[in-house]
Protein backbone atom coordinates (compact mmCIF):
# COMPACT_ATOMS: atom_id res chain seq x y z
CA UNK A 1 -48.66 53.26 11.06
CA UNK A 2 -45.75 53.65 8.99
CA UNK A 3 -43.66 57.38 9.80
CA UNK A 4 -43.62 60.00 7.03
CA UNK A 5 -41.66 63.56 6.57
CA UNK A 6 -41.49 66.08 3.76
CA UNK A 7 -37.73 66.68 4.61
CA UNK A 8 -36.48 65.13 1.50
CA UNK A 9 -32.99 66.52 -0.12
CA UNK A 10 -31.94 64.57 -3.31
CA UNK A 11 -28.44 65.14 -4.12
CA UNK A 12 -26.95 64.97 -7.67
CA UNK A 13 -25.24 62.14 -8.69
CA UNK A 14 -21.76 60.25 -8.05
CA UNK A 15 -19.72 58.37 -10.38
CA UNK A 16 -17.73 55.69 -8.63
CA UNK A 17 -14.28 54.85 -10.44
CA UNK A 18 -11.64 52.06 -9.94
CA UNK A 19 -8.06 52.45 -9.47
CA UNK A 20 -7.56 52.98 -12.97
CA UNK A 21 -9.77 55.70 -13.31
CA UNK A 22 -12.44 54.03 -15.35
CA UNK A 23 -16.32 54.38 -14.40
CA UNK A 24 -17.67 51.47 -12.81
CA UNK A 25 -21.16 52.57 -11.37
CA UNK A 26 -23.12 55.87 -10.55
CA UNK A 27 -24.24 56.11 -7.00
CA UNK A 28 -27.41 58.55 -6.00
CA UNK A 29 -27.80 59.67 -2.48
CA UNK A 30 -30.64 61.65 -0.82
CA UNK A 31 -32.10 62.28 2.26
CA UNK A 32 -35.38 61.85 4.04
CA UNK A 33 -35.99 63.18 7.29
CA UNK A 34 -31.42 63.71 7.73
CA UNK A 35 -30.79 59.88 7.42
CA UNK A 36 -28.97 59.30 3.87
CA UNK A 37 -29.86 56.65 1.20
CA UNK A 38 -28.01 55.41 -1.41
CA UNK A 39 -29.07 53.43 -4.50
CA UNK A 40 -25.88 52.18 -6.87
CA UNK A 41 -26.95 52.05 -10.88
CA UNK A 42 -24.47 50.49 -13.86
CA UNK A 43 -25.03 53.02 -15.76
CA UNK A 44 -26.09 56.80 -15.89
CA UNK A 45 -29.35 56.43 -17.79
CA UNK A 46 -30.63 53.85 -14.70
CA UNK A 47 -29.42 56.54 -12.23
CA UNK A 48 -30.81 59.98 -13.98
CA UNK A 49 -34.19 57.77 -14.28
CA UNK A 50 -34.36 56.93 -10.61
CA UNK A 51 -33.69 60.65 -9.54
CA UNK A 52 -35.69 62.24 -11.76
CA UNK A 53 -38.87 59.91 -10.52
CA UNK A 54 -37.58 61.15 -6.79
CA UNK A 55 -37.46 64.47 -7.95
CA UNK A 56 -40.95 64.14 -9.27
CA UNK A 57 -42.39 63.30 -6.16
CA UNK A 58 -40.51 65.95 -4.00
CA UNK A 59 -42.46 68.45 -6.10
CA UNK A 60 -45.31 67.33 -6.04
CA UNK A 61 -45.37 67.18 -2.13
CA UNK A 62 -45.96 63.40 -1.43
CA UNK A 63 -44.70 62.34 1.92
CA UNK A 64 -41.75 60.20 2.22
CA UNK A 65 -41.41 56.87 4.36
CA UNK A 66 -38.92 57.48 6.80
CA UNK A 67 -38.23 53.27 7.14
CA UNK A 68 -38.03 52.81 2.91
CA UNK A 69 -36.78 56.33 1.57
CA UNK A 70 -39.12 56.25 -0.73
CA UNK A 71 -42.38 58.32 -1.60
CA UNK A 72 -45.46 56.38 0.15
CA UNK A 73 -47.14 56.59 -3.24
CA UNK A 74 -45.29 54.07 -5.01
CA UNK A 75 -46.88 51.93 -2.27
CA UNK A 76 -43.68 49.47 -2.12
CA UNK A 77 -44.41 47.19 0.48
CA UNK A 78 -41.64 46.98 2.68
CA UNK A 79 -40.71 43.18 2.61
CA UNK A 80 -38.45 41.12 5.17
CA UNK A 81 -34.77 41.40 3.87
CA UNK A 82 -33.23 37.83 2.79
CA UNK A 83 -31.45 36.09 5.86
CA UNK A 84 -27.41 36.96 4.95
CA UNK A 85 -25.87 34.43 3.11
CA UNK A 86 -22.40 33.06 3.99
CA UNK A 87 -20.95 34.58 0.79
CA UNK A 88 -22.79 37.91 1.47
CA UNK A 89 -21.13 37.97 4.58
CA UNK A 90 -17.53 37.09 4.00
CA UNK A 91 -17.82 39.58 1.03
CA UNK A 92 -18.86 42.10 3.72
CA UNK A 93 -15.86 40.79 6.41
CA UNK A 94 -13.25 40.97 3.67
CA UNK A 95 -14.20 45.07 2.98
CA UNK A 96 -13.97 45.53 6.63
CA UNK A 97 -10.97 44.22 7.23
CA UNK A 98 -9.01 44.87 4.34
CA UNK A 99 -8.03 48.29 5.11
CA UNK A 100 -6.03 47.55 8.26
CA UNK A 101 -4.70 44.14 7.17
CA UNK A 102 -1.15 43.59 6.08
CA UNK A 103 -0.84 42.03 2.93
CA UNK A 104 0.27 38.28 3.75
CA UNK A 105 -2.60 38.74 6.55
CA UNK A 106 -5.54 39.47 3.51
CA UNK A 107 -4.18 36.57 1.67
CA UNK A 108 -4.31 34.46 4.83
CA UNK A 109 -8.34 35.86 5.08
CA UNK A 110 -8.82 34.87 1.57
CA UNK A 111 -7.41 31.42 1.87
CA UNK A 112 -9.42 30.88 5.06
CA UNK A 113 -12.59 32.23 3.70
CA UNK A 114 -12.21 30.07 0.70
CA UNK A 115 -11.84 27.07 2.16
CA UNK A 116 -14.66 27.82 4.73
CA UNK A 117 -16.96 28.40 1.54
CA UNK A 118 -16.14 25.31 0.08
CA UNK A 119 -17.73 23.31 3.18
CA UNK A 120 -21.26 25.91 3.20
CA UNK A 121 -22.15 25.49 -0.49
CA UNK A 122 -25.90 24.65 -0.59
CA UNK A 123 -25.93 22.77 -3.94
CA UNK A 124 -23.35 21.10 -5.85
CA UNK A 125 -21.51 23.44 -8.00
CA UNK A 126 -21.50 23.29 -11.87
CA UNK A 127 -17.82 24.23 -12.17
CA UNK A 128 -14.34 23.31 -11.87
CA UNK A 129 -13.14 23.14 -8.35
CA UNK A 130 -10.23 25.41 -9.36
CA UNK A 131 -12.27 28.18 -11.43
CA UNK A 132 -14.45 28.12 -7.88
CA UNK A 133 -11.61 28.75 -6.39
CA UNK A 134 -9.98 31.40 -8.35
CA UNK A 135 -13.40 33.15 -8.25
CA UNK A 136 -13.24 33.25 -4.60
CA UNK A 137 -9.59 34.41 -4.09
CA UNK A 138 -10.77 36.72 -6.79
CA UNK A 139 -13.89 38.46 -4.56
CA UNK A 140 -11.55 37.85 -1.74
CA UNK A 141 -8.76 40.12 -3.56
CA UNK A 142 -9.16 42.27 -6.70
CA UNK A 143 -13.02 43.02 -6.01
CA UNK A 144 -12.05 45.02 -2.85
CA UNK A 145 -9.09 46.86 -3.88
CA UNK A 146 -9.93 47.36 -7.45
CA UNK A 147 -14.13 47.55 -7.12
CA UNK A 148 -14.46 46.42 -10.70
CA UNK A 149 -17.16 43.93 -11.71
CA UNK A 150 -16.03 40.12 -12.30
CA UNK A 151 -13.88 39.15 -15.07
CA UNK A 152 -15.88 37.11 -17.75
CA UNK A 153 -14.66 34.27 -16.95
CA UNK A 154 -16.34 34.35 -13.42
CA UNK A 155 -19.37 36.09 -14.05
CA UNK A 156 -21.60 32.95 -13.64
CA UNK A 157 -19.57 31.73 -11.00
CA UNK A 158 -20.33 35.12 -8.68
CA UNK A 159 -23.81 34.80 -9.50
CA UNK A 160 -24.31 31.31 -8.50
CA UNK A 161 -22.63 31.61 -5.30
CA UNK A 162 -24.73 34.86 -4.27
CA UNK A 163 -27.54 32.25 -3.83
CA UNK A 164 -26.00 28.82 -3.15
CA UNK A 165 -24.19 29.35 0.04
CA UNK A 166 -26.06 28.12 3.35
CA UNK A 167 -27.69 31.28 5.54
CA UNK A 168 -24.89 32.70 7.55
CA UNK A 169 -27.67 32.14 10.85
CA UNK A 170 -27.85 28.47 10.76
CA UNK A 171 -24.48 28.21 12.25
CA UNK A 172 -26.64 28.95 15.19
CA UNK A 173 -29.16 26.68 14.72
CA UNK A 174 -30.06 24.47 17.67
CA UNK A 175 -28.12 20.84 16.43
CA UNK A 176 -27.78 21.58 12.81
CA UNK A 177 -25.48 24.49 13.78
CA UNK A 178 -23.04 22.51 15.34
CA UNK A 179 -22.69 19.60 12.87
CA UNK A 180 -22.27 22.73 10.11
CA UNK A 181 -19.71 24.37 12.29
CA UNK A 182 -17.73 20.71 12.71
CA UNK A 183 -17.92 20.14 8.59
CA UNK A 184 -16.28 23.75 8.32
CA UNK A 185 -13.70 23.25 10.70
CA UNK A 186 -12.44 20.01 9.17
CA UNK A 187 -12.39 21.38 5.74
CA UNK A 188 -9.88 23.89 6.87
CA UNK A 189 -7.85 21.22 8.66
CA UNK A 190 -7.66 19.43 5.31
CA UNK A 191 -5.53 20.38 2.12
CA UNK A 192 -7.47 20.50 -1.05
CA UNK A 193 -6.35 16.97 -1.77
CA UNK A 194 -7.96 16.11 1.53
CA UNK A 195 -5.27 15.07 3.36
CA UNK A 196 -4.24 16.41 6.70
CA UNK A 197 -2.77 20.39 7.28
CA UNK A 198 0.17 21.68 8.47
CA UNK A 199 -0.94 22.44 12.36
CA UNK A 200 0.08 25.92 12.21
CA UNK A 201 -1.78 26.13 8.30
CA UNK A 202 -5.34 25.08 10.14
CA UNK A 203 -4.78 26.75 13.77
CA UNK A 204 -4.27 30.47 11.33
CA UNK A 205 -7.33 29.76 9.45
CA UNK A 206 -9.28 28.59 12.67
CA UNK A 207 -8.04 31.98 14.02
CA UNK A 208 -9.46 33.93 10.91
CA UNK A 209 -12.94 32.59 10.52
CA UNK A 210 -13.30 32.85 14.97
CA UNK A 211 -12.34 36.58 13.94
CA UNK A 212 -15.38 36.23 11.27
CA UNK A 213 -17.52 35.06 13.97
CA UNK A 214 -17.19 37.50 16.37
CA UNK A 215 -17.19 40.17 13.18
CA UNK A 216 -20.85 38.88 12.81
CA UNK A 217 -21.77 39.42 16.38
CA UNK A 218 -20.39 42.71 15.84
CA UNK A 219 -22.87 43.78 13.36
CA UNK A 220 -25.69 41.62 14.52
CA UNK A 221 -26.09 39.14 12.00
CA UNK A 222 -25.10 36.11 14.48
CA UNK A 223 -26.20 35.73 18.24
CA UNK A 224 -23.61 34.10 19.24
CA UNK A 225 -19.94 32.43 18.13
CA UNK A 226 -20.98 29.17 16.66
CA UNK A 227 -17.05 28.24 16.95
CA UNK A 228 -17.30 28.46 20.79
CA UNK A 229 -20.17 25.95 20.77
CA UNK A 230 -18.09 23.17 19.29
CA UNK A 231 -15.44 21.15 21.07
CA UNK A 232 -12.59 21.11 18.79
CA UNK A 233 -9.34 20.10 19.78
CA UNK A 234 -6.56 22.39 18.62
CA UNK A 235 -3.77 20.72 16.82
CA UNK A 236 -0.19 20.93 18.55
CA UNK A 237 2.12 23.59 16.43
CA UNK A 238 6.33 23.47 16.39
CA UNK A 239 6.80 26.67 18.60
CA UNK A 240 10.31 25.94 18.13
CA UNK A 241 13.46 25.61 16.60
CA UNK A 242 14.95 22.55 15.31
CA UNK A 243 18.46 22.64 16.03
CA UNK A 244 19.32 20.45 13.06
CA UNK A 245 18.86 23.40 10.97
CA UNK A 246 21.68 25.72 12.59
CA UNK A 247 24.66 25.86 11.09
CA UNK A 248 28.14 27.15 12.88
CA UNK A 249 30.42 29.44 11.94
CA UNK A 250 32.51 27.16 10.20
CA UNK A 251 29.74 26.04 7.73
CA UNK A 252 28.68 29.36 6.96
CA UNK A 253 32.05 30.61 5.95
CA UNK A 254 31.81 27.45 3.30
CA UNK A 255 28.61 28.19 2.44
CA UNK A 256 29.56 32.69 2.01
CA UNK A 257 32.43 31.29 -0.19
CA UNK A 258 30.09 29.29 -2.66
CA UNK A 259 27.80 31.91 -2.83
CA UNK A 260 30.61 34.15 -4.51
CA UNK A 261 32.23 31.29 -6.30
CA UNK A 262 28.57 30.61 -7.76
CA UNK A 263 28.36 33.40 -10.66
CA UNK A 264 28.32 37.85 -10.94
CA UNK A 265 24.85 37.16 -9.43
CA UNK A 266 26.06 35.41 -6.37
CA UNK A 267 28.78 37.68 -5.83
CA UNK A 268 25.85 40.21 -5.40
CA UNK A 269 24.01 37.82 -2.88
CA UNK A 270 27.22 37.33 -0.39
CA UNK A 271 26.52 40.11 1.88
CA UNK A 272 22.76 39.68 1.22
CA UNK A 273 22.83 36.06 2.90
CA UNK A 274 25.94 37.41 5.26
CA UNK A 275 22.94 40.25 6.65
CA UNK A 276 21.24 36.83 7.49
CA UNK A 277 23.84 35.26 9.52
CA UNK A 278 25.83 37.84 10.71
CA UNK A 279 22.52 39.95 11.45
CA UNK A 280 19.78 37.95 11.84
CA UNK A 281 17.87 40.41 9.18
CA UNK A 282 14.74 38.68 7.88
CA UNK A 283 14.99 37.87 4.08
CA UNK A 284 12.40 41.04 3.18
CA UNK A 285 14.32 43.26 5.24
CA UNK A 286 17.95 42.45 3.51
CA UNK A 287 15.46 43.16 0.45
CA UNK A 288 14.90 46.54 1.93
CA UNK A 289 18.11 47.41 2.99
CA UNK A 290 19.57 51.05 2.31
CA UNK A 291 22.64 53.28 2.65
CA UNK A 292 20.67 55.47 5.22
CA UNK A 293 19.95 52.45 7.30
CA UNK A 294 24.14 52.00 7.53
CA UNK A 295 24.80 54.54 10.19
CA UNK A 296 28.34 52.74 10.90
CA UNK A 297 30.30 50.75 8.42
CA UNK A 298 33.84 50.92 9.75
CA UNK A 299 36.51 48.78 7.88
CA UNK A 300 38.03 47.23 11.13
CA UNK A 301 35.95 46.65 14.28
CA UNK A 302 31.93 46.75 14.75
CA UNK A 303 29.51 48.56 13.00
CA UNK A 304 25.66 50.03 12.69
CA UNK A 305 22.61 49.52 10.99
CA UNK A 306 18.94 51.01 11.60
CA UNK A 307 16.62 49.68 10.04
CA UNK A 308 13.13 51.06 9.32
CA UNK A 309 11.13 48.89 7.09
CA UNK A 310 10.61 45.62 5.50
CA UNK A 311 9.27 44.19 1.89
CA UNK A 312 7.27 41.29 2.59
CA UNK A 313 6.51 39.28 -1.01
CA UNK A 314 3.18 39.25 -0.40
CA UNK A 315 1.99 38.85 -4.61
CA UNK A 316 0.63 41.68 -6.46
CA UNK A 317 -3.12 40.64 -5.56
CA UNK A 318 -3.16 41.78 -1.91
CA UNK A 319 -1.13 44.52 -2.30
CA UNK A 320 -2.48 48.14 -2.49
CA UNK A 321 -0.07 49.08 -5.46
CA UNK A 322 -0.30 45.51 -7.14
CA UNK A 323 3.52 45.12 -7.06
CA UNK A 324 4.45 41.46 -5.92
CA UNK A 325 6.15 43.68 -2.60
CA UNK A 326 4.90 46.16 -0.70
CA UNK A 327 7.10 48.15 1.88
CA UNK A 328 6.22 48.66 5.62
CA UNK A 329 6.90 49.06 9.13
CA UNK A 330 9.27 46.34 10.25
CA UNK A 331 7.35 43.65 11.99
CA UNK A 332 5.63 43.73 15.29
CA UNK A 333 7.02 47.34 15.34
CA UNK A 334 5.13 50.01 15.42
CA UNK A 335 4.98 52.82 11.92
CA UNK A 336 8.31 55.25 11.72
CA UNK A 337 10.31 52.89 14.56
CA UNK A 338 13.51 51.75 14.00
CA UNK A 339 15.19 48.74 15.49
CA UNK A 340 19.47 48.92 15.70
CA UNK A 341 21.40 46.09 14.84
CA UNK A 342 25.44 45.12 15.44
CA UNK A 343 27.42 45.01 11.99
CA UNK A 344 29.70 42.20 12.73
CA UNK A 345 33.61 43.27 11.38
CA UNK A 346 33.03 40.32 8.90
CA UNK A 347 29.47 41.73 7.12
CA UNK A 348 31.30 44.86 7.45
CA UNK A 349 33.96 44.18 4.91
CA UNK A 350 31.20 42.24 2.73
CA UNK A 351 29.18 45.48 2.13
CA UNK A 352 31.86 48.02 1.84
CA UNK A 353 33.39 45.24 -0.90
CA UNK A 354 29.85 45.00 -2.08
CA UNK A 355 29.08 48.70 -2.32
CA UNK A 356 32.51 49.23 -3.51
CA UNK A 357 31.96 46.67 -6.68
CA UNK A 358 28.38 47.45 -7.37
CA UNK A 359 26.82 50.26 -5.70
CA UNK A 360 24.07 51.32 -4.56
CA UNK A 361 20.68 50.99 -6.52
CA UNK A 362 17.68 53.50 -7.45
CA UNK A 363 16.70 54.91 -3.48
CA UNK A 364 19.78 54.01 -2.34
CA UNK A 365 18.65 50.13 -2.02
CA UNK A 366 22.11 47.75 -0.74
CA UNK A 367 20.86 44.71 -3.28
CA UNK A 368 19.33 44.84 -6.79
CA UNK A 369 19.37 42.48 -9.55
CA UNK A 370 21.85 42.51 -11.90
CA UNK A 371 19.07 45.13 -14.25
CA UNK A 372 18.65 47.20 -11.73
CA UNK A 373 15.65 45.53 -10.36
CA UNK A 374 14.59 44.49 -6.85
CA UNK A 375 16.32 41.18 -5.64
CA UNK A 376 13.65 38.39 -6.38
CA UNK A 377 12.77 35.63 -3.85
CA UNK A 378 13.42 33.18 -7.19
CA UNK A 379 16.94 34.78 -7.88
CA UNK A 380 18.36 33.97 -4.83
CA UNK A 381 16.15 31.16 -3.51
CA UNK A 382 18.08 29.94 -6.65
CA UNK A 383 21.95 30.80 -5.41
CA UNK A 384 20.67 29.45 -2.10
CA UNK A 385 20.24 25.77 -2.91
CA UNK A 386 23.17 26.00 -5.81
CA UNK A 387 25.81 27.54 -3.12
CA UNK A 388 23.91 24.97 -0.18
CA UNK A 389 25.28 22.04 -2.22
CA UNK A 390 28.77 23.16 -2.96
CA UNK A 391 29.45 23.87 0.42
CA UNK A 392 28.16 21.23 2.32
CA UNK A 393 29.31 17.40 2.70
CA UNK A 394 26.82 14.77 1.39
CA UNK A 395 25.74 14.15 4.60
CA UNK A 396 25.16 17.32 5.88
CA UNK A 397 23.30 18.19 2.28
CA UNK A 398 21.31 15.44 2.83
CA UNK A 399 20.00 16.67 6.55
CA UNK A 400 18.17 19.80 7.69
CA UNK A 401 20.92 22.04 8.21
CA UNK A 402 19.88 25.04 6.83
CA UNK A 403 17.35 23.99 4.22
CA UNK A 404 15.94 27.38 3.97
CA UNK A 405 17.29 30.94 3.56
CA UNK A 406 15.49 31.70 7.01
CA UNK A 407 17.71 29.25 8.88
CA UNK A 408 20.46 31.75 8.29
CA UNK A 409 18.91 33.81 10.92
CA UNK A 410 17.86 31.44 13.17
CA UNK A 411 21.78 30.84 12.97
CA UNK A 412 22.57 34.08 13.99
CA UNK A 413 19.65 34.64 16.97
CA UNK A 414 21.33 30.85 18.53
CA UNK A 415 24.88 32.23 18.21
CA UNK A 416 24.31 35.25 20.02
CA UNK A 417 22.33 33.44 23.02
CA UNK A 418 25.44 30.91 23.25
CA UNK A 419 27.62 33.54 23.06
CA UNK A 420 25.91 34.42 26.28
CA UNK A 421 24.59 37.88 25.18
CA UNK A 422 21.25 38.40 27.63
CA UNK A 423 18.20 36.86 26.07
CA UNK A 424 16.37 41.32 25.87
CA UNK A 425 19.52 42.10 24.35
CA UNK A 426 19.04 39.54 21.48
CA UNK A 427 15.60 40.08 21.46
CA UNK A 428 16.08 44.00 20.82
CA UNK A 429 18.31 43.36 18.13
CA UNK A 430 16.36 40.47 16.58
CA UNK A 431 13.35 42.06 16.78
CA UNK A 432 11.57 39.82 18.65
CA UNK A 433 9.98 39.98 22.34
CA UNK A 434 11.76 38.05 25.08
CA UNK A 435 8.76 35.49 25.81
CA UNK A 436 9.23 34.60 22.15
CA UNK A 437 12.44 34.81 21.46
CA UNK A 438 13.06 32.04 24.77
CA UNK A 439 10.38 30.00 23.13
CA UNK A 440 11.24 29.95 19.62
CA UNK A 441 15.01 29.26 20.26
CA UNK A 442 14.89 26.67 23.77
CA UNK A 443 15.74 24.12 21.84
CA UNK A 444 19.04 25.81 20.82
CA UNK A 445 20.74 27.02 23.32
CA UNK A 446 23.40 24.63 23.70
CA UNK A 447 26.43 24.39 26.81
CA UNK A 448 24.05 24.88 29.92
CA UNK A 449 22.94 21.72 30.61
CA UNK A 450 26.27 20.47 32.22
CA UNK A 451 26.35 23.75 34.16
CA UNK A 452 23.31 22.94 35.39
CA UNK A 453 23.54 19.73 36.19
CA UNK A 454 26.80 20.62 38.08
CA UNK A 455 25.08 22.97 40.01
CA UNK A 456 22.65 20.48 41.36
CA UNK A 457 25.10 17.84 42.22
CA UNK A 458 26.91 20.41 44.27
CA UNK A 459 23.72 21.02 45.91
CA UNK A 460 22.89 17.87 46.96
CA UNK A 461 26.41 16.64 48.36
């Protein structure tokens, strides 16, 4: 016998907005018996309908079913909701997580989840793989932060995939489950040209979509993790290193002096590539580099910095303010800590000559474009390679020695551990932890083997 109550309280109604302040839907609430219901309408003639044929029935005195929220006269029959769909439920996974997730981490859920959708399509789709795919990153993305219905150009896309995506529960099927759960996993170990991913590429999204699993536990559309049912081997990551990419002292003088010689523009970027080596700052935090955060800048001997925060380039889509960076907490730190770094006498001079010739931008920033701007990953990633091939010999241009900007720090984390400063000193200032910081540089710690093997000889003699 289905439960009724006459404690019914109907509530006026809501207009939900997007981040630009336009209208999107109206959203009643009301509630029978103190539970809340909520029906979502496009527009305000749907909505005033709805509540006015609520309000009706309130008046009247007609019980209300405390399962539907609805008067028992209209007699609705109260029919077995649709199994979750895969889409449903990474639509449902994306809003839960998005809140707490950095902003490279939501773009590494959305290229996961894309991916992963690709392999549980029940149906051959009707449109280019790439417009699938920018509809995807686009529910994955823009749909969460900005709530606003689909662009035109994927209307028909969103609709099709709210029914053609395989029941989120027959990754638990008995045998079908499994063979699923296998076709999923190898699409995310594949690029979209189908050839093999970078280890590290596949073990992140394997990570994201066992996260999805256990999300559905959580909320009980899934028994059990269907990833934990398959035997799948994990692919073997570089945890390291390569020492072909450190360069010496020597080599980054040549390659400091290029940078200058290169243009005005480099002469901006020497002490932002000098906070590399000479600091082992990560590129976003050089980005985010202030006055404040120079505590100590002494023109002969050692100096100070503190830093606070980092810019990640993340790209304007996973960002809460839609700027291409978005600043934080510096990372693995926790909100409003600070992490204090040595100013080598040599950086030293390059930002009191660099401060002294251009000054400091809008907040106080160390390094802005030559417009006043923030410094762009294409600006110097640009300078980088220019200044990499001046300095170096053919040979050495031709190798891995410091291919990337990044290998600039990696530089300066080696050279400290060779220098023989203790590994939780470099850690501290590196911002890493010691188990990962011994891990990540094994590989180049160089002048301890023949110590080593000394010690045993005199050991065993």
């Amino acid at each position: 016998m289905q439960e009724i109550t006459y404690d019914v309280r109907i509530r006026s109604i809501e207009k939900r907005k997007n981040a630009q302040g336009a209208v999107i839907s109206y959203r009643l609430s009301w509630n029978v018996d103190g539970e809340v219901w909520k029906e979502t309408f496009k527009t305000a003639a749907q909505a005033d309908a709805f509540r006015a044929e609520l309000m009706t029935a309130a008046r009247r005195g007609e019980p209300f079913s405390v399962s539907t929220g609805r008067p028992t006269s209209w007699q609705r029959e109260v029919e077995q909701p649709e199994p979750m769909r895969w889409y449903a439920f990474t639509l449902r996974y994306v809003e839960a997580k998005w809140p707490y997730a950095s902003p490279n981490h939501r773009r590494g859920i959305a290229e996961a989840l894309t991916d992963a959708t690709e392999a549980l399509l029940t149906d051959a789709h009707p449109f280019p793989r790439e417009a699938l795919r920018a509809a995807l990153r686009w529910s994955y993305s823009n749909r969460v932060r900005d709530t606003t219905e689909p662009p035109p150009e994927f209307v028909n896309i969103v609709r099709w995939l709210e029914s053609h995506t395989t029941p989120l529960a027959a990754l638990t099927e008995h045998g079908s489950g499994a063979v699923l759960t296998r076709h999923v996993l190898a699409r995310i170990s594949q690029t979209k040209q189908g050839k093999p991913a970078a280890a590290n590429t596949s073990n992140r999204k394997r990570m994201v979509l066992n996260n999805a699993m256990e999300y559905a536990q959580e909320i009980g559309e899934l028994s059990s993790n269907p990833l934990k049912a398959v035997k799948w081997a994990k692919q073997r990551t570089l945890t390291t290193v390569d020492p072909r990419v450190v360069i010496n002292i020597s080599q980054a003088r040549r390659f400091l002096k290029a940078v200058e010689n290169h243009s005005e523009r480099g002469r901006r970027m020497k002490a932002f590539f000098g906070c590399m080596y000479f600091a082992a700052l990560r590129p976003e935090e050089v980005v985010d580099l202030r006055q404040e955060h120079l505590v100590s800048l002494p023109a002969d001997g050692w100096g100070e910095m503190r830093l606070t925060n980092a810019e990640p380039r993340s790209g304007s889509r996973w960002t809460n303010s839609g700027k291409v960076r978005e600043r934080r907490e510096l990372k693995h730190r926790a909100v409003g800590e600070i992490r204090r770094v040595p100013i080598h006498p040599e950086l030293s001079n390059m930002l009191i000559e660099h401060l002294k010739e251009f000054g400091a931008g809008p907040g106080g920033r160390i390094f802005i474009g030559p417009r006043g701007g923030l410094m762009t990953d294409r600006a110097y990633l640009k300078v980088f390679h220019a200044a990499r091939a001046a300095a170096f010999t053919p040979s050495e241009a031709e190798s891995p020695l410091m291919e990337v900007p990044y290998a600039l720090r990696h530089a300066a984390v080696s050279t400290w551990l060779n220098a023989g400063v203790p590994a939780p000193q470099v850690a501290e200032w590196a911002g890493h932890s010691v188990d990962v910081l011994l891990r990540v540089y094994a590989k180049c710690i160089y002048g301890q083997q023949s110590e080593a093997m000394r010690r045993i000889f005199d050991a065993t003699h």
